[in-house]
PDB file of N, CA and C in Angstrom:
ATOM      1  N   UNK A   1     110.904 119.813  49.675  1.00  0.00           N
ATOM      2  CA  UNK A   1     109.809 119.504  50.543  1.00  0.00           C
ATOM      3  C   UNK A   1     110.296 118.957  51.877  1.00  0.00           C
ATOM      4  N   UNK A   2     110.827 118.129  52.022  1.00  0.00           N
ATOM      5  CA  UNK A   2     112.016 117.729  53.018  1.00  0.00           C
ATOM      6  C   UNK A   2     112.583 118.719  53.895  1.00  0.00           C
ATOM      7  N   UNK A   3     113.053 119.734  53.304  1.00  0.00           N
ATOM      8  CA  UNK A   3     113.723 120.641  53.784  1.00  0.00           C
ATOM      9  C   UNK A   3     112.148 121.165  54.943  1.00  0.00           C
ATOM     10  N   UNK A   4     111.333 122.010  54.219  1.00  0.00           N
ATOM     11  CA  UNK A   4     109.995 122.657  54.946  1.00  0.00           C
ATOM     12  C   UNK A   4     109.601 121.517  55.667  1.00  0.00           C
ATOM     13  N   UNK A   5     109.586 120.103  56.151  1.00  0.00           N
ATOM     14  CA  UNK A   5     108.892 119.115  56.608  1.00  0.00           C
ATOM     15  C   UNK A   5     110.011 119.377  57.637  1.00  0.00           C
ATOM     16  N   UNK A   6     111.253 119.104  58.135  1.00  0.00           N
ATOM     17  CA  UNK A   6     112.033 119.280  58.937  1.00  0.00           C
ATOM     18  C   UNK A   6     111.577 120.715  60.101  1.00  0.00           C
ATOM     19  N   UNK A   7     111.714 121.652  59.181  1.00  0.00           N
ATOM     20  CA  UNK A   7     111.610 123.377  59.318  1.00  0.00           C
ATOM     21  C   UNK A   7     110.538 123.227  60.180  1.00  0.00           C
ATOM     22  N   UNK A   8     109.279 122.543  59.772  1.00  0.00           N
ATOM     23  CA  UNK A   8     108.122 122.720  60.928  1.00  0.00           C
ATOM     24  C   UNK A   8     108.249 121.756  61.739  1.00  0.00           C
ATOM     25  N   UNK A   9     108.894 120.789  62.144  1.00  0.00           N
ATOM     26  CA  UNK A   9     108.954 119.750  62.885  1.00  0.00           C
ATOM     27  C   UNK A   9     110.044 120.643  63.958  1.00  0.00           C
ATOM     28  N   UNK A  10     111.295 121.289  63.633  1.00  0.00           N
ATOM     29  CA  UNK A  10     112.054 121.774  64.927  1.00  0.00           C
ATOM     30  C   UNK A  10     111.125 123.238  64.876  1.00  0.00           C
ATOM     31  N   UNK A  11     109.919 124.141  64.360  1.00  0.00           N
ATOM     32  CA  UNK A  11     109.420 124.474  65.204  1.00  0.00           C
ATOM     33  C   UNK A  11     108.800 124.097  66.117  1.00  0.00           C
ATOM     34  N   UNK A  12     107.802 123.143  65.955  1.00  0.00           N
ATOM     35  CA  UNK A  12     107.029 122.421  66.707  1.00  0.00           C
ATOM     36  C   UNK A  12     107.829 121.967  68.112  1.00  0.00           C
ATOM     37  N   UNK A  13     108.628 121.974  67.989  1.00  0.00           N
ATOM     38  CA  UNK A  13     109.228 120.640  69.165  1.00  0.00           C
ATOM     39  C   UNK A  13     109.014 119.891  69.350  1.00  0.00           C
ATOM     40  N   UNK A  14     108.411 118.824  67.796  1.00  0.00           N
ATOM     41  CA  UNK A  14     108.331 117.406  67.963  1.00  0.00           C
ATOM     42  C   UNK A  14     109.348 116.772  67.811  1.00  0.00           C
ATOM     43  N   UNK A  15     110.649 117.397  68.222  1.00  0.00           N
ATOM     44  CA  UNK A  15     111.481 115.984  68.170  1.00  0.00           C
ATOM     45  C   UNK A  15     111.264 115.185  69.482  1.00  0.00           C
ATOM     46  N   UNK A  16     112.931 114.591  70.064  1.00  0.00           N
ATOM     47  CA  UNK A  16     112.772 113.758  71.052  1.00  0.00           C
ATOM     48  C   UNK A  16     112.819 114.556  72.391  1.00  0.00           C
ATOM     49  N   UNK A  17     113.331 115.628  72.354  1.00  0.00           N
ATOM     50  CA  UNK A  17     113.311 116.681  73.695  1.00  0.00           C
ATOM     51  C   UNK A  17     111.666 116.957  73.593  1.00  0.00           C
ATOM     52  N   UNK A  18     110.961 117.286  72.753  1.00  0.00           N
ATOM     53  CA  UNK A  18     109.654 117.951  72.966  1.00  0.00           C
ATOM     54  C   UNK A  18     108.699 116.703  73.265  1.00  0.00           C
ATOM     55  N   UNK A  19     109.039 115.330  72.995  1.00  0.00           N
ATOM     56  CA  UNK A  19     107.978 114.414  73.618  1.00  0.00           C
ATOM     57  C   UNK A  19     108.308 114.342  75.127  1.00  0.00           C
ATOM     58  N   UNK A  20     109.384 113.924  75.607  1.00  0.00           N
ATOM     59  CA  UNK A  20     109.959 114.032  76.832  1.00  0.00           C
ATOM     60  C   UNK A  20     108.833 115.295  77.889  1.00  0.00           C
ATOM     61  N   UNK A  21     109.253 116.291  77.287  1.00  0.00           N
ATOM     62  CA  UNK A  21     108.528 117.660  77.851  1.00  0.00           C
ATOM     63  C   UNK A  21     107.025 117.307  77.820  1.00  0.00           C
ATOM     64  N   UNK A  22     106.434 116.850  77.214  1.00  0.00           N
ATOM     65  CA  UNK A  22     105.049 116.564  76.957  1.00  0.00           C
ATOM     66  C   UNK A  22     104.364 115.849  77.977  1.00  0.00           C
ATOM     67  N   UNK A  23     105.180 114.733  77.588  1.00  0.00           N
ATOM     68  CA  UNK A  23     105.188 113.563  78.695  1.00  0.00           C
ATOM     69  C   UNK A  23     105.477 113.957  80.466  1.00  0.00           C
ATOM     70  N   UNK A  24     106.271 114.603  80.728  1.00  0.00           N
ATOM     71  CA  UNK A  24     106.353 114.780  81.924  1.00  0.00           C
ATOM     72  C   UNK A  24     105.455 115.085  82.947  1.00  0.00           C
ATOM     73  N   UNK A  25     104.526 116.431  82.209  1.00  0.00           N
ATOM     74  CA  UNK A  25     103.190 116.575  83.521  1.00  0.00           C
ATOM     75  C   UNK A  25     102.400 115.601  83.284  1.00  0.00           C
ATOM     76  N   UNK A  26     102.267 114.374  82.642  1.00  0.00           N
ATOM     77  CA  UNK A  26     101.169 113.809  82.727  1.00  0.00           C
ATOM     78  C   UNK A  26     101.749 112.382  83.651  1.00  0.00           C
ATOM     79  N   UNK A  27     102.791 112.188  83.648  1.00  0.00           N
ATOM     80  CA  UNK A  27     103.649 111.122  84.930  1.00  0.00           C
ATOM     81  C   UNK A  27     104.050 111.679  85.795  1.00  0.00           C
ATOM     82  N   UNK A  28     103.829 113.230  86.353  1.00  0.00           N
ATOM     83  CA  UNK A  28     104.086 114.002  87.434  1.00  0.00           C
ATOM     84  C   UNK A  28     102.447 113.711  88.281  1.00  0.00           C
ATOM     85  N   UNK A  29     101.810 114.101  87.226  1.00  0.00           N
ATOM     86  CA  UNK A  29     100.016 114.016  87.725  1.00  0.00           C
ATOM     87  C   UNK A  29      99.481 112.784  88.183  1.00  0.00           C
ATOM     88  N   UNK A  30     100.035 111.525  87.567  1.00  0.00           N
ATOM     89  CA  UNK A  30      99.794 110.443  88.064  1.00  0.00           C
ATOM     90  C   UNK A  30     100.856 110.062  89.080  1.00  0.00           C
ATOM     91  N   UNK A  31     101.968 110.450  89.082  1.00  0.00           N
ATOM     92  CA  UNK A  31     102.514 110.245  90.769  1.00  0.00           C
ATOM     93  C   UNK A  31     101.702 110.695  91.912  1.00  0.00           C
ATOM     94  N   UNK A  32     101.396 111.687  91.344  1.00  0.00           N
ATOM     95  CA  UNK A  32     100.405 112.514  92.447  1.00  0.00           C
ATOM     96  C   UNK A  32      99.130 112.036  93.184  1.00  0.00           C
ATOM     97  N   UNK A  33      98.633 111.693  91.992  1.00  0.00           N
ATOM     98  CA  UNK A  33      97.311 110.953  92.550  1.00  0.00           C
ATOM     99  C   UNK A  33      98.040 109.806  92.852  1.00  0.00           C
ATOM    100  N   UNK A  34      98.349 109.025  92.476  1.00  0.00           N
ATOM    101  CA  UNK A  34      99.216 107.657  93.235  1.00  0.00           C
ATOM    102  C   UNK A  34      99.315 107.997  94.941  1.00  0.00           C
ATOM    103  N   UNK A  35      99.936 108.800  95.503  1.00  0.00           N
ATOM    104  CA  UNK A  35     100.590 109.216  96.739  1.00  0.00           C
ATOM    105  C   UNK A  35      99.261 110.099  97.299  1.00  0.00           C
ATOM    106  N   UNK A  36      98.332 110.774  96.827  1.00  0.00           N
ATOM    107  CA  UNK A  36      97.492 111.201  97.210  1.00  0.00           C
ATOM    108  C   UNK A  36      96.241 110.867  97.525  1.00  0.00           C
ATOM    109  N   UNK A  37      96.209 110.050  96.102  1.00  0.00           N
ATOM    110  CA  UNK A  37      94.549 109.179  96.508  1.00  0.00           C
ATOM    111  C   UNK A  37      94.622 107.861  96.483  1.00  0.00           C
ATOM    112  N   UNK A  38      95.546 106.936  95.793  1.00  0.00           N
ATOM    113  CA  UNK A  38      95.273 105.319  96.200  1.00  0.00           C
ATOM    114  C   UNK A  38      96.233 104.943  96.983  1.00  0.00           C
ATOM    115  N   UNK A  39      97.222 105.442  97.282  1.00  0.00           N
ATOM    116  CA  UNK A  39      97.859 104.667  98.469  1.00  0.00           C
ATOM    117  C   UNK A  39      97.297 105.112  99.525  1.00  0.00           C
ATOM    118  N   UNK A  40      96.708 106.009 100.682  1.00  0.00           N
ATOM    119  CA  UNK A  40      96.528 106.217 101.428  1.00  0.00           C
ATOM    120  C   UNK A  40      94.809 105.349 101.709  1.00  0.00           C
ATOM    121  N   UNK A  41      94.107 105.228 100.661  1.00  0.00           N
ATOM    122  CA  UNK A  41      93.451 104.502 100.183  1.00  0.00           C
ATOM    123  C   UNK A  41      93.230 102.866 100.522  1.00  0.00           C
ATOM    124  N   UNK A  42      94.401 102.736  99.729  1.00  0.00           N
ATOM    125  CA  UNK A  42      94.782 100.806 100.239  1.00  0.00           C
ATOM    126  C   UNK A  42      95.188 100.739 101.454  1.00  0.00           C
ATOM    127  N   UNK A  43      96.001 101.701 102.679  1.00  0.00           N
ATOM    128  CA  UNK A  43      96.606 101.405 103.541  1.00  0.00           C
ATOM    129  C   UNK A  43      94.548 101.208 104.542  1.00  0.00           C
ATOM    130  N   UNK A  44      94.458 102.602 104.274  1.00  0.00           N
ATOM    131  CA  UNK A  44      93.005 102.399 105.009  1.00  0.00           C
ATOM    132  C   UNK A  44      92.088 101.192 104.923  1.00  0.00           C
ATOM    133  N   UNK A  45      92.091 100.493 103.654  1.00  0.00           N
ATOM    134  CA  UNK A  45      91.115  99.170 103.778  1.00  0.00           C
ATOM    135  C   UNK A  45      92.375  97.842 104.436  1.00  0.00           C
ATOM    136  N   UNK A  46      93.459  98.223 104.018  1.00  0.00           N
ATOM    137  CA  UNK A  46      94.152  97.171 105.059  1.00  0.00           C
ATOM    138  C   UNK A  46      94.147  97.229 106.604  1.00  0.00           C
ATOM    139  N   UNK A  47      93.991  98.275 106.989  1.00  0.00           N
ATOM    140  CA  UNK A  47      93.832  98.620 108.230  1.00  0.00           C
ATOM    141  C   UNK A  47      92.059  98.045 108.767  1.00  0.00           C
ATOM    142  N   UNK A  48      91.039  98.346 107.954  1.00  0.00           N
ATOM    143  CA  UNK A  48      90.000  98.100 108.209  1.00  0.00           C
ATOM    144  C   UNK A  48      89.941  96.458 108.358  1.00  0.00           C
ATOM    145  N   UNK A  49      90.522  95.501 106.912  1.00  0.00           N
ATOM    146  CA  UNK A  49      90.289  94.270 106.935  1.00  0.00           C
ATOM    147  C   UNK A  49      91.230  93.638 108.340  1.00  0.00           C
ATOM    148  N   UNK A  50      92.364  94.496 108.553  1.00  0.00           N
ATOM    149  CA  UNK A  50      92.960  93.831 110.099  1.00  0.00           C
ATOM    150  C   UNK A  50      92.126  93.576 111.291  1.00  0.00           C
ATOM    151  N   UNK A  51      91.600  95.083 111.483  1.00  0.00           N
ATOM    152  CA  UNK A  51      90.045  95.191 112.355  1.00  0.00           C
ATOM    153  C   UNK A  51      89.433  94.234 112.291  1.00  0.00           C
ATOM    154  N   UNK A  52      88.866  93.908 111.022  1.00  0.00           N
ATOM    155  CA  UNK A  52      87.702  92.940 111.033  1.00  0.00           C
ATOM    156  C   UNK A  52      88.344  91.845 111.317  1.00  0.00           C
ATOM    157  N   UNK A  53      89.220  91.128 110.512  1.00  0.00           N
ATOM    158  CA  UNK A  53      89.997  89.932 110.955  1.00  0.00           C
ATOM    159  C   UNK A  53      90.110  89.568 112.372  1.00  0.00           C
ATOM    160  N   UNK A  54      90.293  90.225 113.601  1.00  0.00           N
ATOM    161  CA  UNK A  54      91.325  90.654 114.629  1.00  0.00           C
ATOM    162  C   UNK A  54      89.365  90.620 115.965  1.00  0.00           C
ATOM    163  N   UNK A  55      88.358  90.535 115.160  1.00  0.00           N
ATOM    164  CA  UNK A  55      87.170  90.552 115.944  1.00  0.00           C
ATOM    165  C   UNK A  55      87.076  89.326 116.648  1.00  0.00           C
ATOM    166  N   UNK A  56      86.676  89.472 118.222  1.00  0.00           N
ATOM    167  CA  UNK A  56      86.461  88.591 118.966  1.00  0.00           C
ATOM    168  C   UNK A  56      85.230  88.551 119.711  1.00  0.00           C
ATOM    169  N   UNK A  57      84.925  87.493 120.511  1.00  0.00           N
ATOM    170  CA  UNK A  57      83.633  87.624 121.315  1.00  0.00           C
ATOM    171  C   UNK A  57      83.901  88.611 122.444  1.00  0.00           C
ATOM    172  N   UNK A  58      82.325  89.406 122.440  1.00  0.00           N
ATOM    173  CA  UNK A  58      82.868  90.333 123.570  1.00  0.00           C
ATOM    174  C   UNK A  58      83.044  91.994 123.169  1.00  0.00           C
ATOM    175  N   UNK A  59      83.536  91.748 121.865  1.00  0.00           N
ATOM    176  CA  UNK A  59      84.094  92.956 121.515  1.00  0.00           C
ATOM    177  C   UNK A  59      82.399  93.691 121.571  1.00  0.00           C
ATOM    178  N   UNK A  60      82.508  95.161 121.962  1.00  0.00           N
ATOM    179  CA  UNK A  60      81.686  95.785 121.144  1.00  0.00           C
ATOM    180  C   UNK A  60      81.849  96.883 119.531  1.00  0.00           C
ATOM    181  N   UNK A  61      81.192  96.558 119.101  1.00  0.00           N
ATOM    182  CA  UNK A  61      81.197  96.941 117.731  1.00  0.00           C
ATOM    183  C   UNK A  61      80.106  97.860 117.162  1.00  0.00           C
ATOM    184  N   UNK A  62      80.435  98.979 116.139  1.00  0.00           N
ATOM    185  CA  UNK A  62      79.325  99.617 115.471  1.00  0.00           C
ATOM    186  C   UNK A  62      79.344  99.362 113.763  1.00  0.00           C
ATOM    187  N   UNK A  63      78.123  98.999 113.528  1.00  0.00           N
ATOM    188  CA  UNK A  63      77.842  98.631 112.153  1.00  0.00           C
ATOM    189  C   UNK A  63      77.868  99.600 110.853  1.00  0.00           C
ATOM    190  N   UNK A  64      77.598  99.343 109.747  1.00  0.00           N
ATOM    191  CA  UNK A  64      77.887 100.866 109.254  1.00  0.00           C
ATOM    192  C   UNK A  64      76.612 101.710 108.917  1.00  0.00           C
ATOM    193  N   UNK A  65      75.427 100.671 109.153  1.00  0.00           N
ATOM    194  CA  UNK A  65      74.180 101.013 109.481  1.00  0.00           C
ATOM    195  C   UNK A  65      73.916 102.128 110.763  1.00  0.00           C
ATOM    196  N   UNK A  66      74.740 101.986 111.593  1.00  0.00           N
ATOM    197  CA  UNK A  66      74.512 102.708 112.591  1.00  0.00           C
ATOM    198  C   UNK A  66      74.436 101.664 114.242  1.00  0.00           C
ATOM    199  N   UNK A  67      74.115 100.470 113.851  1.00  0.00           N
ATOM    200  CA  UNK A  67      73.344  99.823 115.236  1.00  0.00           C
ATOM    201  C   UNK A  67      75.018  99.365 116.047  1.00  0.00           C
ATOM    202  N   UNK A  68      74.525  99.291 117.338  1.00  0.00           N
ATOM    203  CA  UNK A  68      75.889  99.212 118.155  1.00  0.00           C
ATOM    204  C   UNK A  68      75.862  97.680 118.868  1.00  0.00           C
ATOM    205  N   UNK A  69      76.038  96.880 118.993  1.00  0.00           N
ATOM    206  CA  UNK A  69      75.873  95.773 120.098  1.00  0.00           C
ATOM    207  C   UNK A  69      77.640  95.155 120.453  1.00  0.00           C
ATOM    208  N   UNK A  70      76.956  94.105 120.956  1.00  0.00           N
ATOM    209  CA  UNK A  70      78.046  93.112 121.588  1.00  0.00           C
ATOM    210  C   UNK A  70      78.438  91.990 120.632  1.00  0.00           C
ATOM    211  N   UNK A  71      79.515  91.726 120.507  1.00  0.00           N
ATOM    212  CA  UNK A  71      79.603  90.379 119.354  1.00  0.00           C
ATOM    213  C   UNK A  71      79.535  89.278 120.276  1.00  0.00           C
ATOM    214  N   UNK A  72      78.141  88.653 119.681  1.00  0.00           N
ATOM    215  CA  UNK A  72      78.313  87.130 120.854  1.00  0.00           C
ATOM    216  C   UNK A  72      78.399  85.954 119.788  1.00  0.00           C
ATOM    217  N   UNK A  73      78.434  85.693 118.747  1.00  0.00           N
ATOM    218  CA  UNK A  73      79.095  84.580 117.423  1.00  0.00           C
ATOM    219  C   UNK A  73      79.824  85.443 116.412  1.00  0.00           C
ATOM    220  N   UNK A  74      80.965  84.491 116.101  1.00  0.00           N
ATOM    221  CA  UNK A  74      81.512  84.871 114.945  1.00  0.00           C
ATOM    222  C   UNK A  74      81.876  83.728 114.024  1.00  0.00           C
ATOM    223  N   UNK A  75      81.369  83.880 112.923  1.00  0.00           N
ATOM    224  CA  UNK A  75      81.002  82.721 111.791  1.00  0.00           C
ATOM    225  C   UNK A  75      82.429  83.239 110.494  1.00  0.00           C
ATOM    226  N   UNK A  76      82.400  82.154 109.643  1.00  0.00           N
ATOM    227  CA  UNK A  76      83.387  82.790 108.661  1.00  0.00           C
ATOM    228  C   UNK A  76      83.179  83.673 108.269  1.00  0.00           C
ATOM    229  N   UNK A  77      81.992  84.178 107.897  1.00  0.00           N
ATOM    230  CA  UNK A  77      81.882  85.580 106.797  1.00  0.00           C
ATOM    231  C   UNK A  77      80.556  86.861 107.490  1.00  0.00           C
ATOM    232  N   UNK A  78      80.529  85.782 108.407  1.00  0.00           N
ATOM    233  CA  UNK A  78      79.193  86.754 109.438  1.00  0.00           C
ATOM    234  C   UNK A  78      79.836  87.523 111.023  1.00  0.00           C
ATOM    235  N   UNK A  79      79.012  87.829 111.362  1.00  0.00           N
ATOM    236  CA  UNK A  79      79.059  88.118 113.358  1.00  0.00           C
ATOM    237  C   UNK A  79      77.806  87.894 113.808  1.00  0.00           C
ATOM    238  N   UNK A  80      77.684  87.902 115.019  1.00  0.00           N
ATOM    239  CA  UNK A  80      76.152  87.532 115.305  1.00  0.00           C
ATOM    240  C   UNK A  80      76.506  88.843 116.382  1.00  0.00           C
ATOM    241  N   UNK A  81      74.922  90.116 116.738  1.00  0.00           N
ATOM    242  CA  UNK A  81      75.503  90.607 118.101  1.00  0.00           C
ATOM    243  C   UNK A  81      74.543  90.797 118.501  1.00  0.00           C
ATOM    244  N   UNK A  82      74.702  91.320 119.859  1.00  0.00           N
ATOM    245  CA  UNK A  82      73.355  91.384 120.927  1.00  0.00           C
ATOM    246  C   UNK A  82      73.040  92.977 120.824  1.00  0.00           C
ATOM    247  N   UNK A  83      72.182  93.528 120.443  1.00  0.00           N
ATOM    248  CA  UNK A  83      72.145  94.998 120.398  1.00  0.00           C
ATOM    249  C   UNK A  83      71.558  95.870 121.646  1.00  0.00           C
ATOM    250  N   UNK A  84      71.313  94.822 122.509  1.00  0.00           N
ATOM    251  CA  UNK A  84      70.226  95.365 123.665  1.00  0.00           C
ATOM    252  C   UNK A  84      70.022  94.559 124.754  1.00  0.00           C
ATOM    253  N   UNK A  85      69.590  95.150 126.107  1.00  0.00           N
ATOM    254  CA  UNK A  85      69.049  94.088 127.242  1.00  0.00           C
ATOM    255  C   UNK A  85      68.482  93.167 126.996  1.00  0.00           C
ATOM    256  N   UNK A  86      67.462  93.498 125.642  1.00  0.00           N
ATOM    257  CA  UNK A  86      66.745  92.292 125.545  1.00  0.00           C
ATOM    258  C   UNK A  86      67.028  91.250 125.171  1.00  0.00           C
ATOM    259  N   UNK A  87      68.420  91.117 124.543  1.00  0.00           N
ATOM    260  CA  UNK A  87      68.828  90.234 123.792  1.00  0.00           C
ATOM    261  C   UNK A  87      68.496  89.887 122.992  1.00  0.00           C
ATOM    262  N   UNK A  88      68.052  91.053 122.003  1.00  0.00           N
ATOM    263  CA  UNK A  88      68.220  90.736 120.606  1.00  0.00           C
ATOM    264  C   UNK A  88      69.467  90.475 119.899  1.00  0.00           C
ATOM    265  N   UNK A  89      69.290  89.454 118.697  1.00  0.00           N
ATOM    266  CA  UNK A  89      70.315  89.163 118.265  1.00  0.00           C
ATOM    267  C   UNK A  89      70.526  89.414 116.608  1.00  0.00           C
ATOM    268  N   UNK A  90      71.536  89.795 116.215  1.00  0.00           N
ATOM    269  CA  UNK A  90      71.293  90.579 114.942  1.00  0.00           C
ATOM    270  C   UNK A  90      72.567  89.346 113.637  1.00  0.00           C
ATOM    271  N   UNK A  91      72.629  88.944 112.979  1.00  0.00           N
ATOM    272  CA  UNK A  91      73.198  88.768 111.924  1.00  0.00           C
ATOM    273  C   UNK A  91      73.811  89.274 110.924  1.00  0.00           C
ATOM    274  N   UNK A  92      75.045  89.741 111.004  1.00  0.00           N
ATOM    275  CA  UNK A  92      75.357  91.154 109.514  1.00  0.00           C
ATOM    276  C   UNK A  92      77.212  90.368 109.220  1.00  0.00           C
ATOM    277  N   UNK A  93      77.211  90.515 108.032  1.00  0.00           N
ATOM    278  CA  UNK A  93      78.230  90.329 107.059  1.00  0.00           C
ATOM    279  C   UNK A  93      79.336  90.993 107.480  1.00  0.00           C
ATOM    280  N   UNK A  94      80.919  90.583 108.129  1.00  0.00           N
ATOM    281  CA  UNK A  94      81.950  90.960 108.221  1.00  0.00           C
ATOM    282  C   UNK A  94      82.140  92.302 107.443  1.00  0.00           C
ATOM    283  N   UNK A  95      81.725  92.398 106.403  1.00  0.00           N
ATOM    284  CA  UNK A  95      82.240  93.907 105.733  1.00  0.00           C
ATOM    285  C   UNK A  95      81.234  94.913 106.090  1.00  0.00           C
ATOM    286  N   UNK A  96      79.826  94.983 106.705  1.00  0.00           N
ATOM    287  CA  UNK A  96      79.001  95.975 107.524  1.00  0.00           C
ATOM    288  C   UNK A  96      79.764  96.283 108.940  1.00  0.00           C
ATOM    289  N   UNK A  97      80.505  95.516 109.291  1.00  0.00           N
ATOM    290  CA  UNK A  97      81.302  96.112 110.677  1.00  0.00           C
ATOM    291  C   UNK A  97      81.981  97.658 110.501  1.00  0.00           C
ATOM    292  N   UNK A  98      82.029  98.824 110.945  1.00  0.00           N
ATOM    293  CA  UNK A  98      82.927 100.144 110.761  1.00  0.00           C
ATOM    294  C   UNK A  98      83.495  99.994 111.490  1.00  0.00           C
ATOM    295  N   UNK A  99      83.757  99.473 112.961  1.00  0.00           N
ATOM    296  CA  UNK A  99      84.473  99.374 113.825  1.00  0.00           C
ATOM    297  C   UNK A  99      84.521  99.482 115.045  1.00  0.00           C
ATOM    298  N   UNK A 100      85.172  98.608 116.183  1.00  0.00           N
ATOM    299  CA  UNK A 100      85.236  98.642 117.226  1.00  0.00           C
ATOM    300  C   UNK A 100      85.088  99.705 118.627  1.00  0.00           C
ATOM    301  N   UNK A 101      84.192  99.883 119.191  1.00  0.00           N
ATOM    302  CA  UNK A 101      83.847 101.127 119.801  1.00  0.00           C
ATOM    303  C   UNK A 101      84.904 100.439 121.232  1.00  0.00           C
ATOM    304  N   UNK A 102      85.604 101.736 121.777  1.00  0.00           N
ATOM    305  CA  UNK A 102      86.288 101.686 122.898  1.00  0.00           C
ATOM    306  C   UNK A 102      85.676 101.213 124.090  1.00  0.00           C
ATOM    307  N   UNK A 103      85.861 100.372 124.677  1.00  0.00           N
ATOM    308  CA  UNK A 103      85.252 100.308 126.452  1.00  0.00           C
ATOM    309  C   UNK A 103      85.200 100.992 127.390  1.00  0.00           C
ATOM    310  N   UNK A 104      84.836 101.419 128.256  1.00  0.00           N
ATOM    311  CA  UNK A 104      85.099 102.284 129.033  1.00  0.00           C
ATOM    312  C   UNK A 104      86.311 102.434 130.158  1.00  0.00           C
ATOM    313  N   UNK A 105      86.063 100.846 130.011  1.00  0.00           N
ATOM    314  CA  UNK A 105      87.567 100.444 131.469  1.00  0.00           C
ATOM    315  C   UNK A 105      88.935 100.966 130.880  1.00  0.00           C
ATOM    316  N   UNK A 106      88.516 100.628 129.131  1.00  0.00           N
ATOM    317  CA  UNK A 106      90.044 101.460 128.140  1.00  0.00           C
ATOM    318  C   UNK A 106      90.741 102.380 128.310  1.00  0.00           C
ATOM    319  N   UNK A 107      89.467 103.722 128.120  1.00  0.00           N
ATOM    320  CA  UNK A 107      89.664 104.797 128.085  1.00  0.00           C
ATOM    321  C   UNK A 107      89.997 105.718 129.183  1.00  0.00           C
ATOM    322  N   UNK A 108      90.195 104.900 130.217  1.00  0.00           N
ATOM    323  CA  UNK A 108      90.283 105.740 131.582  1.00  0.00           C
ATOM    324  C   UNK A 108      91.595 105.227 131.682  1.00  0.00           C
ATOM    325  N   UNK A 109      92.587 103.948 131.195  1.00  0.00           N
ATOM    326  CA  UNK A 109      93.918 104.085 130.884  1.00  0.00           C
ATOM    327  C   UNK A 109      94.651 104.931 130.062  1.00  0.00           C
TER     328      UNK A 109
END
């Protein structure tokens, strides 16, 4: 019995070469996604939380709502901005910021 229990085991290629082989596309596939989808991933929200960190008065900014103003307070976990002539003033949470819209005086450097 021994003998036939062996016999189908080196057909199979369950020894230690055939787990190896097994194993490989599935730590090839997760390198992959590693390098494909979460690192490029984390670099992008580090880049975003620098942004936000890095906000000053003055800046203009767009929300992820859509609305655009001026940042005229910045609180620990808030911004305050002016969205208009009229001076309205709006209140939204550091992580609703998408990001800093260019000036114009910028862009002509």
């Amino acid at each position: 019995m021994t003998q036939i229990a062996s016999a189908v085991l080196a057909q199979e290629g369950a020894g230690p070469g055939g787990l190896i082989s097994m194993a490989l596309p599935f730590v090839l596939l997760i390198a992959v996604f590693y390098f494909m989808m979460i690192r490029p991933e984390n670099k992008r929200k580090k880049a975003e939380e620098k942004m936000r960190s890095e906000l000053m008065v003055g800046d203009e900014i767009s929300t992820i709502g859509g609305l655009v103003g001026t940042i005229c307070a910045i609180k620990e976990d808030t911004v305050v901005i002016e969205t208009s002539a009229d001076r309205v003033r709006v209140e939204f949470t550091k992580n609703a910021v998408a990001g800093k819209r260019a000036h114009p005086e910028e862009s002509k450097k």
